[in-house]
Structures are given as structure tokens and as C-alpha cells.
Protein backbone atom coordinates (compact mmCIF):
# COMPACT_ATOMS: atom_id res chain seq x y z
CA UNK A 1 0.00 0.00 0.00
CA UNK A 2 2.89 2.30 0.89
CA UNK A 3 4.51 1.87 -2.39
CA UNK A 4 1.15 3.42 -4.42
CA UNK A 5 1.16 6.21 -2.56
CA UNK A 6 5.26 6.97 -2.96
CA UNK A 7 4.15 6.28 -6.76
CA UNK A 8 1.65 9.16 -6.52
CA UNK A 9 3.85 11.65 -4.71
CA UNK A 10 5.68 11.11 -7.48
CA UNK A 11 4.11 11.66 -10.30
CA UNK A 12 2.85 14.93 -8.19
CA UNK A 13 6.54 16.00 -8.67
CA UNK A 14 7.27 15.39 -11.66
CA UNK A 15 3.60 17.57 -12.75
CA UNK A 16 4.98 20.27 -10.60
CA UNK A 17 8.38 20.20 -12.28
CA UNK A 18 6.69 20.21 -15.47
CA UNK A 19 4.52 23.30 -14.49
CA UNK A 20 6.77 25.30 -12.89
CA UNK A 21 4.89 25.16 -10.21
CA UNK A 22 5.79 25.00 -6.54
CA UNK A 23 5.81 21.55 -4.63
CA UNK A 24 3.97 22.47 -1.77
CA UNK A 25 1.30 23.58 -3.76
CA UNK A 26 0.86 20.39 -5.72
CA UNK A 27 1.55 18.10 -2.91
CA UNK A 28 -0.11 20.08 -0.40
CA UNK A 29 2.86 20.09 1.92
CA UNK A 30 3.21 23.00 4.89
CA UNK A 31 5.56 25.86 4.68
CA UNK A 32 6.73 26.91 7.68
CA UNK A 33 8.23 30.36 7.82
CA UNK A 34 11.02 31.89 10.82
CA UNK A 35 11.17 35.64 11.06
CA UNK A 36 13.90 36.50 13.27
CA UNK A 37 13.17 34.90 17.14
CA UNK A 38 9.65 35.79 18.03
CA UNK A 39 7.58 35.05 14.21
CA UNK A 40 7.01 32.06 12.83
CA UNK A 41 4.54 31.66 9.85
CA UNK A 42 2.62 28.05 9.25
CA UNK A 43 0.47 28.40 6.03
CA UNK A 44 -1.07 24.86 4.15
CA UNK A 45 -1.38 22.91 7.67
CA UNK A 46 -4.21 20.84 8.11
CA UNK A 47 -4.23 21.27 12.08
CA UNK A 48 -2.49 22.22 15.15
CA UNK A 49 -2.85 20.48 18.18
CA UNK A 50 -1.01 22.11 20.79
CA UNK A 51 1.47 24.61 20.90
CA UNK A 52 3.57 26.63 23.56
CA UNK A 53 6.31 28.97 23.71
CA UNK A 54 8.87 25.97 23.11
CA UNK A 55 6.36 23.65 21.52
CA UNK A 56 4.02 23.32 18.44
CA UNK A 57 1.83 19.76 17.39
């Protein structure tokens, strides 16, 4: 079962390559974002648990 969906991840690559577009777009991955020590930007997530000053789930 694992195997179908590393075949499908990749095929997603390979149409984002093609399309110049970006991965995380196509493969719906997060993008996490650090400004400097006190920002941090999540966009794409699907859910956070929990988070804390030193922690986020």
C-alpha cells in the first residue's frame, strides 16, 4: 500500500516540475516560515494540536 502512494507523490513532482509550479502547492505540503526569534509563519497545515512557547503539534 505504501509503495502506491510513494508512486503518486511522485508523479505529483514530476507535474509540478513540469509546471513550474511550486511543490507544496501540488503536494499540499506545509511551509513553515522563521522571522527573526519571536515570528514564525505556518500556512497549508491541516491542524495544530497544541502549541507553547517551546512547543508546536
Amino acid at each position: 500500500m505504501c509503495g502506491i502512494f510513494m508512486e503518486r507523490d511522485h508523479i505529483r513532482e514530476r507535474l509540478a516540475s513540469a509546471a513550474s509550479m511550486p511543490k507544496d502547492v501540488v503536494l499540499g505540503a506545509s511551509v513553515i516560515t522563521i522571522l527573526g526569534r519571536n515570528e514564525v509563519c505556518i500556512e497549508n497545515y491541516r491542524g495544530i494540536i497544541e502549541y507553547t512557547d517551546t512547543l508546536i503539534r
